[in-house]
PDB file of N, CA and C in Angstrom:
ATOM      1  N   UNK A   1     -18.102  23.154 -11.496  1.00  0.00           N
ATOM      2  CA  UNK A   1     -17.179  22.096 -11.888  1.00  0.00           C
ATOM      3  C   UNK A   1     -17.923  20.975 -12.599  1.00  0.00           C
ATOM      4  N   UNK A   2     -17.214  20.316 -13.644  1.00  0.00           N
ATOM      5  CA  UNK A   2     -17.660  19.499 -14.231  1.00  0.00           C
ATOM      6  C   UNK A   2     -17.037  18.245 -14.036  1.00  0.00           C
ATOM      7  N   UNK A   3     -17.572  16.855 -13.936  1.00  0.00           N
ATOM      8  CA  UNK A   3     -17.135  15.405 -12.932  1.00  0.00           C
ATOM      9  C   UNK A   3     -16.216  14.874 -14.666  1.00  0.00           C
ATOM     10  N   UNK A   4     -17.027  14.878 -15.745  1.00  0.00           N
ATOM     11  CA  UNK A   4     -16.977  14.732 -17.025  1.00  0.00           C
ATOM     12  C   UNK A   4     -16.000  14.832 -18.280  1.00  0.00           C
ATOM     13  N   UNK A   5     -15.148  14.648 -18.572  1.00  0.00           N
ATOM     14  CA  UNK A   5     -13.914  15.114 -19.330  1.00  0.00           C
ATOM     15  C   UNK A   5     -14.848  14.629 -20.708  1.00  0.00           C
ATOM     16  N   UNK A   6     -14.589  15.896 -21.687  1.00  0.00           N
ATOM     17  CA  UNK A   6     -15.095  15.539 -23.463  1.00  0.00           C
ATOM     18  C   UNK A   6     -14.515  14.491 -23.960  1.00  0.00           C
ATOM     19  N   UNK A   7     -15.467  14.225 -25.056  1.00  0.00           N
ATOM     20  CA  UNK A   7     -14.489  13.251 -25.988  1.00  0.00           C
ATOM     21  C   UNK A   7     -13.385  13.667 -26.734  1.00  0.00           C
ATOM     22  N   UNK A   8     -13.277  14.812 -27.000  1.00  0.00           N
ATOM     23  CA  UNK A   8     -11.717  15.754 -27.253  1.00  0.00           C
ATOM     24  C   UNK A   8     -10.690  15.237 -26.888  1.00  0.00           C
ATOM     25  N   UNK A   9     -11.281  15.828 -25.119  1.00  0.00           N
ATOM     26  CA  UNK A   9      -9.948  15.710 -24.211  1.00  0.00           C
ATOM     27  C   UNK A   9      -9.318  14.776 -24.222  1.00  0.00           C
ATOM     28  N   UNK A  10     -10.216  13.578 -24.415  1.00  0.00           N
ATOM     29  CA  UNK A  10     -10.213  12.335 -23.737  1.00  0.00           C
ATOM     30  C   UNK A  10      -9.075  11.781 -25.029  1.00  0.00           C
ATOM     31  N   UNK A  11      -9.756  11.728 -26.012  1.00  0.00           N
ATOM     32  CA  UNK A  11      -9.104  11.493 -27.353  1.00  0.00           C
ATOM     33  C   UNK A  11      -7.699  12.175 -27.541  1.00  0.00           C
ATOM     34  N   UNK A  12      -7.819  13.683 -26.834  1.00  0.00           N
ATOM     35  CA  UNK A  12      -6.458  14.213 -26.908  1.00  0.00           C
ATOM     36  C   UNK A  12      -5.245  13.133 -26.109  1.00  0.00           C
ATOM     37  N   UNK A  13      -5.460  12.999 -24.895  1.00  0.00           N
ATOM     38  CA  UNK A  13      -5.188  12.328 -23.768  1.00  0.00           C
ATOM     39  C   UNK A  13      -4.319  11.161 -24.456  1.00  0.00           C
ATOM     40  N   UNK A  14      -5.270  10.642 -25.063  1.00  0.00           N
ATOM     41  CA  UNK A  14      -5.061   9.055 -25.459  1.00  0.00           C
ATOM     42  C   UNK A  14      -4.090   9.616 -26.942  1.00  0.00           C
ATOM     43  N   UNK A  15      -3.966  10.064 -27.813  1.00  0.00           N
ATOM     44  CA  UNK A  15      -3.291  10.498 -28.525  1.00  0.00           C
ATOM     45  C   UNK A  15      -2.194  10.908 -28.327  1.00  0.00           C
ATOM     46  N   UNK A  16      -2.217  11.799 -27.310  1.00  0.00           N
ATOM     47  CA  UNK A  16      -0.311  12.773 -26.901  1.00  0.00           C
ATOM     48  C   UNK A  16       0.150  11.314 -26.213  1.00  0.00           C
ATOM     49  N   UNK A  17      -0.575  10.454 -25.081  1.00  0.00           N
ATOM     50  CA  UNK A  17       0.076   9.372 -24.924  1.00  0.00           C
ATOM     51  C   UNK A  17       0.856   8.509 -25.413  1.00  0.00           C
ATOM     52  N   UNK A  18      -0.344   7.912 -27.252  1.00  0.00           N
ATOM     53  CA  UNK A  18       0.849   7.124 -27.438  1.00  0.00           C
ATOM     54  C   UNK A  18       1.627   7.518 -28.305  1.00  0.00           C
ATOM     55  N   UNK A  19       1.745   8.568 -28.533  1.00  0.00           N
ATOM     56  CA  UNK A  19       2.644   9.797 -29.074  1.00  0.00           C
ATOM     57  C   UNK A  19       4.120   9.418 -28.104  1.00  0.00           C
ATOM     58  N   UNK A  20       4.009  10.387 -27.053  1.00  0.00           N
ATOM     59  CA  UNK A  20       4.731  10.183 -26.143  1.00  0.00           C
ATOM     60  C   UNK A  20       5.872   8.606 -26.075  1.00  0.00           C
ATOM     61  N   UNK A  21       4.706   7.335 -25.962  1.00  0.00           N
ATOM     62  CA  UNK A  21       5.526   5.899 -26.154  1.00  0.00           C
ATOM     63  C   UNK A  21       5.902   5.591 -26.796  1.00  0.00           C
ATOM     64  N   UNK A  22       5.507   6.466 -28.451  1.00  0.00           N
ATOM     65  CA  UNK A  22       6.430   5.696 -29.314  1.00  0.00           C
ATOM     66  C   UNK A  22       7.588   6.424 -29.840  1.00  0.00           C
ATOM     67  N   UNK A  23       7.594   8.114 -29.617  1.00  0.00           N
ATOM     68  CA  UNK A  23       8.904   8.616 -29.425  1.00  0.00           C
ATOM     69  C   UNK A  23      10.094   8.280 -27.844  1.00  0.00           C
ATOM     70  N   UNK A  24       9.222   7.909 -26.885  1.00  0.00           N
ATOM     71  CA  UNK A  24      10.386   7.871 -25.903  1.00  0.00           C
ATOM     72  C   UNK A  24      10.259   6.635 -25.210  1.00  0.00           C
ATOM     73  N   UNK A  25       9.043   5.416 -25.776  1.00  0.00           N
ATOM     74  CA  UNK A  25       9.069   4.171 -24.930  1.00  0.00           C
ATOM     75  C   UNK A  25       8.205   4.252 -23.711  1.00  0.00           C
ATOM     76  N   UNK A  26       7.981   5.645 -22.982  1.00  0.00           N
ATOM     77  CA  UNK A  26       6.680   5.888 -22.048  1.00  0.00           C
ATOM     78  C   UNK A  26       6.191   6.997 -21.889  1.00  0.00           C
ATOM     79  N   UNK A  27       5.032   7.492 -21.121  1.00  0.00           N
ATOM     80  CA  UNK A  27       4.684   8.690 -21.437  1.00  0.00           C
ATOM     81  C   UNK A  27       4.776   9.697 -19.485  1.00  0.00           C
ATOM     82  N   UNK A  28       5.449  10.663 -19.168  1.00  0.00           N
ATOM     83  CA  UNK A  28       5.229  10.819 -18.074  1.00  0.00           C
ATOM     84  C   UNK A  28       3.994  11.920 -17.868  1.00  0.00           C
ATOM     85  N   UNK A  29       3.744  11.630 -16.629  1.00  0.00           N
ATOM     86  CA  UNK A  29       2.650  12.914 -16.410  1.00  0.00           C
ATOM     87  C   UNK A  29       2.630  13.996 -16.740  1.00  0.00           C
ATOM     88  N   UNK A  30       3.808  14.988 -15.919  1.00  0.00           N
ATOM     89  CA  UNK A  30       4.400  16.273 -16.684  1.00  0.00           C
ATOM     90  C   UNK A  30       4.377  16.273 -18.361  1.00  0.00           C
ATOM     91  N   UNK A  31       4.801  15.342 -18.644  1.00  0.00           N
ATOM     92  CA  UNK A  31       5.016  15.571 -20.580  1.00  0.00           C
ATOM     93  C   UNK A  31       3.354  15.228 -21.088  1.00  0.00           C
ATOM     94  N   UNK A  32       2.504  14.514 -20.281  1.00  0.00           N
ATOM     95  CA  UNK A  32       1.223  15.170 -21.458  1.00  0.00           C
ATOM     96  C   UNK A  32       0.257  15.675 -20.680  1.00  0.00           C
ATOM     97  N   UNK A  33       0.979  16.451 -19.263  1.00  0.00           N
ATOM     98  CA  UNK A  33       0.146  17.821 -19.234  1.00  0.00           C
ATOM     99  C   UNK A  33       0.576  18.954 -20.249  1.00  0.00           C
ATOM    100  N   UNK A  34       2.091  19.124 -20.123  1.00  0.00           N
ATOM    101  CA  UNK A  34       2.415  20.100 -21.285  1.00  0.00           C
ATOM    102  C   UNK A  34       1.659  20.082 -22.370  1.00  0.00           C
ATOM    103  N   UNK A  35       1.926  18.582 -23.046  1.00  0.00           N
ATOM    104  CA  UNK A  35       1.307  18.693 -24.362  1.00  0.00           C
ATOM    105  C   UNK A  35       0.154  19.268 -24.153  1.00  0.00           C
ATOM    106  N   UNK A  36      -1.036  18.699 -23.353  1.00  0.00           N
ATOM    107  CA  UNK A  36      -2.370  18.726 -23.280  1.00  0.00           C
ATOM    108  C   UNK A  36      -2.556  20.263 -23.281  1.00  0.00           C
ATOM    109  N   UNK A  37      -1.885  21.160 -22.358  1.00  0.00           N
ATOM    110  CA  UNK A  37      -1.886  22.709 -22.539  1.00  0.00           C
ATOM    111  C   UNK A  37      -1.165  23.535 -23.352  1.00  0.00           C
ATOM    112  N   UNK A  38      -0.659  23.074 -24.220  1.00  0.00           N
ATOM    113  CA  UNK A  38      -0.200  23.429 -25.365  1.00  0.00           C
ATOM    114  C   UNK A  38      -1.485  22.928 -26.692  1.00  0.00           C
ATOM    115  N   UNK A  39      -2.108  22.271 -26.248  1.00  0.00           N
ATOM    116  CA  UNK A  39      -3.343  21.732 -27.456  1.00  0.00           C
ATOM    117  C   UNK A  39      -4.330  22.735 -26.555  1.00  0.00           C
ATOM    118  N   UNK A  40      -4.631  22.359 -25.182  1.00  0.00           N
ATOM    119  CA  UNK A  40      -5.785  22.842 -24.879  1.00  0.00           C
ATOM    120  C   UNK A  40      -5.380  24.193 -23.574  1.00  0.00           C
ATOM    121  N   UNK A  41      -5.335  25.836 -24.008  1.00  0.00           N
ATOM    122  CA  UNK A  41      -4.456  26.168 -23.174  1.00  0.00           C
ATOM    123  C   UNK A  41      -5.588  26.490 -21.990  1.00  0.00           C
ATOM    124  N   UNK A  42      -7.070  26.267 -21.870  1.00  0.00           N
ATOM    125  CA  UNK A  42      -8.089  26.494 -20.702  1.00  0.00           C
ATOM    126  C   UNK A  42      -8.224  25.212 -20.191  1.00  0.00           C
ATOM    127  N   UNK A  43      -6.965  24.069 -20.395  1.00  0.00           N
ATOM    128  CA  UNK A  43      -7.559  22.512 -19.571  1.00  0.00           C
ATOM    129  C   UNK A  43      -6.429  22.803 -18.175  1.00  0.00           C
ATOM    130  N   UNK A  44      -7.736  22.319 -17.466  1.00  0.00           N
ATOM    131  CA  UNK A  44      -7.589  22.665 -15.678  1.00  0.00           C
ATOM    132  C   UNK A  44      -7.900  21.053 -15.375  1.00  0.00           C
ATOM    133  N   UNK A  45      -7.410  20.269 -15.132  1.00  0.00           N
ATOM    134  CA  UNK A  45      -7.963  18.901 -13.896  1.00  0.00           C
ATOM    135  C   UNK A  45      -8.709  19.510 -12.870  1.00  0.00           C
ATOM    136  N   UNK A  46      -8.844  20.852 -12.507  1.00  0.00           N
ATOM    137  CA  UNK A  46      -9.713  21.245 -11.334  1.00  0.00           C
ATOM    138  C   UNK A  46     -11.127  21.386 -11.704  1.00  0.00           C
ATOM    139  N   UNK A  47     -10.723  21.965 -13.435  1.00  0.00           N
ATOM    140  CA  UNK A  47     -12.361  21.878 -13.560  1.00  0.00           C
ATOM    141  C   UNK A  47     -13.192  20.698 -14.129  1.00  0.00           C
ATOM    142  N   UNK A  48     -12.705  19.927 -13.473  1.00  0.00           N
ATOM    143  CA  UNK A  48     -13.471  18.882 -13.644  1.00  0.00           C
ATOM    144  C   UNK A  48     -13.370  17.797 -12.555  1.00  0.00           C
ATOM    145  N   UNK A  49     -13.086  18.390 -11.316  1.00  0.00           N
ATOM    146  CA  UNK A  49     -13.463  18.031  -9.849  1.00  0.00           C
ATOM    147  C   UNK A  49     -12.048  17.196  -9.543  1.00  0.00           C
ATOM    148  N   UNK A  50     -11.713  17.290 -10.342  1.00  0.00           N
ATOM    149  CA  UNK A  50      -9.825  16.585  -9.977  1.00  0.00           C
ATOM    150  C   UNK A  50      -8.796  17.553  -9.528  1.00  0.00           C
ATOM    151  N   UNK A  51      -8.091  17.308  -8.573  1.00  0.00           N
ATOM    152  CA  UNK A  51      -7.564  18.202  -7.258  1.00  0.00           C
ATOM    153  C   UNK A  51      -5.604  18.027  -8.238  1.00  0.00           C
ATOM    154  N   UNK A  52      -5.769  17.672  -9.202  1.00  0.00           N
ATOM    155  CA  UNK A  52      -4.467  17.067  -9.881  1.00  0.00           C
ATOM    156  C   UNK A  52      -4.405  16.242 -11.101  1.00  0.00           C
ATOM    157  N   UNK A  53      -3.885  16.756 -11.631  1.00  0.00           N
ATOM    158  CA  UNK A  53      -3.792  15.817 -13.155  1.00  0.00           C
ATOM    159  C   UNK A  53      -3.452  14.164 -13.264  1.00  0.00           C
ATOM    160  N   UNK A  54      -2.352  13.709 -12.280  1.00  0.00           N
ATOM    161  CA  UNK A  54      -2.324  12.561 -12.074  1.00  0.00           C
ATOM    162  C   UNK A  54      -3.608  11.897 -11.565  1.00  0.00           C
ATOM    163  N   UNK A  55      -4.245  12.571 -10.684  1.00  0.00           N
ATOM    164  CA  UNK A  55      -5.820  12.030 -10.504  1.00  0.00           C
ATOM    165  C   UNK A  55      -6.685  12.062 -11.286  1.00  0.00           C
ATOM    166  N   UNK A  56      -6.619  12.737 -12.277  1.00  0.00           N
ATOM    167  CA  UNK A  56      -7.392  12.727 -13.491  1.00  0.00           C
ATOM    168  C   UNK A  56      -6.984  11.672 -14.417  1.00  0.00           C
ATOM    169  N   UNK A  57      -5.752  11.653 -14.607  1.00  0.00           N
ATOM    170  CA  UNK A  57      -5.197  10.518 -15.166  1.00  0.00           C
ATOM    171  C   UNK A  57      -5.543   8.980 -14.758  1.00  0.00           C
ATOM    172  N   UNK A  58      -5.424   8.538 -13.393  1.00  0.00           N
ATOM    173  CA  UNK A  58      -6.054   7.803 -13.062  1.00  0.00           C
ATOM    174  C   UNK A  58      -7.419   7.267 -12.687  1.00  0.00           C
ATOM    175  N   UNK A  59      -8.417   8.168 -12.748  1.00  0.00           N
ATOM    176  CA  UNK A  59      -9.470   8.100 -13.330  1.00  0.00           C
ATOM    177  C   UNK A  59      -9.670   7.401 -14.821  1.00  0.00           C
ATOM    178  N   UNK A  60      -9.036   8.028 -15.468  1.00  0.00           N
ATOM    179  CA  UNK A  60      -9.338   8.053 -17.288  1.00  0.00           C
ATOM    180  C   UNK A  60      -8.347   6.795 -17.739  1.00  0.00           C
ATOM    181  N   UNK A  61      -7.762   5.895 -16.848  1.00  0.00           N
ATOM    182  CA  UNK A  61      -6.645   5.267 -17.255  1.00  0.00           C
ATOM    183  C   UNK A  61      -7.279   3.957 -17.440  1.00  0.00           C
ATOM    184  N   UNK A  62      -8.322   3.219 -16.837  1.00  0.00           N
ATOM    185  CA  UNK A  62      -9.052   2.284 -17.601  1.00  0.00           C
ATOM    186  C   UNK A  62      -9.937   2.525 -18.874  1.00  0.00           C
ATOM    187  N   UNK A  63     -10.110   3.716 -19.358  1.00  0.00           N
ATOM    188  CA  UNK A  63     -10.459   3.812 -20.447  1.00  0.00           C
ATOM    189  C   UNK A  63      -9.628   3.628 -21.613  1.00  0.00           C
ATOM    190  N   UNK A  64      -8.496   4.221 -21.322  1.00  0.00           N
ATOM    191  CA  UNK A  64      -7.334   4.088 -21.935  1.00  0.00           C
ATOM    192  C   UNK A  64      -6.414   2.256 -21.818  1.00  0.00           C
ATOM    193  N   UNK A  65      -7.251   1.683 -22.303  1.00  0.00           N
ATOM    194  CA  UNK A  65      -6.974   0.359 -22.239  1.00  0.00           C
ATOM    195  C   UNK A  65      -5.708  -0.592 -22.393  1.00  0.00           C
ATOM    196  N   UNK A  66      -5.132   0.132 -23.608  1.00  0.00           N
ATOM    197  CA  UNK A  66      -3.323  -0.162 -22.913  1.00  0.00           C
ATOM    198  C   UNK A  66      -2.455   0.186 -23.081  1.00  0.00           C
ATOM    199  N   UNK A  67      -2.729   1.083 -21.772  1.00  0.00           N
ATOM    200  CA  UNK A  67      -1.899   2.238 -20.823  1.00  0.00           C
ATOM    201  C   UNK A  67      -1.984   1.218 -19.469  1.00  0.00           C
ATOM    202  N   UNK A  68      -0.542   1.535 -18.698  1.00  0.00           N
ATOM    203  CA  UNK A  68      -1.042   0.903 -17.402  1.00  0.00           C
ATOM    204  C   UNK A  68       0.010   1.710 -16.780  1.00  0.00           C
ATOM    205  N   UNK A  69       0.034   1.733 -15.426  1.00  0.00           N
ATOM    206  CA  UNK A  69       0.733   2.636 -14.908  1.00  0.00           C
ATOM    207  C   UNK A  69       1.890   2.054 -14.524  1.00  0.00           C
ATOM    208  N   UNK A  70       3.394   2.574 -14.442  1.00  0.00           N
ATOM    209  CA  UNK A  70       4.131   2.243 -13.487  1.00  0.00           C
ATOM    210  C   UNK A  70       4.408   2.400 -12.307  1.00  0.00           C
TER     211      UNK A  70
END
C-alpha cells in the first residue's frame, strides 16, 4: 500500500470537483468517485492506506483549498 496519492490523482480530484460545482453548485462523494473511476478505472482509496474514499477525501481536502466540507 501506498500512504501517497500522485499528482494526477490529486489534480484529477481537484478537477472532477470543480467540475462537479459548477454544473450542480456542489460536488458529492459518490459523484467524483464515479467520475474518478471512470478517468482512473485501477483507483482504489485502499491502495493507498484509506479504508474509504470519503477518508481519502478528507485527507486531500486541505490541499484542495476551496473546497470545504458540508
Amino acid at each position: 500500500k501506498e500512504d501517497i496519492l500522485s499528482k494526477d490523482y490529486l489534480r484529477a480530484l481537484i478537477n472532477i470537483t470543480e467540475q462537479l460545482i459548477d454544473e450542480k453548485g456542489r460536488a458529492e462523494y459518490a459523484q467524483i468517485r464515479t467520475n474518478m473511476n471512470r478517468k482512473y478505472s485501477d483507483f482504489h482509496p485502499q491502495n493507498y492506506g484509506f479504508k474509504n474514499f470519503r477518508a481519502l477525501i478528507q485527507k486531500f481536502l486541505p490541499k484542495m483549498k476551496k473546497f470545504e466540507e458540508e
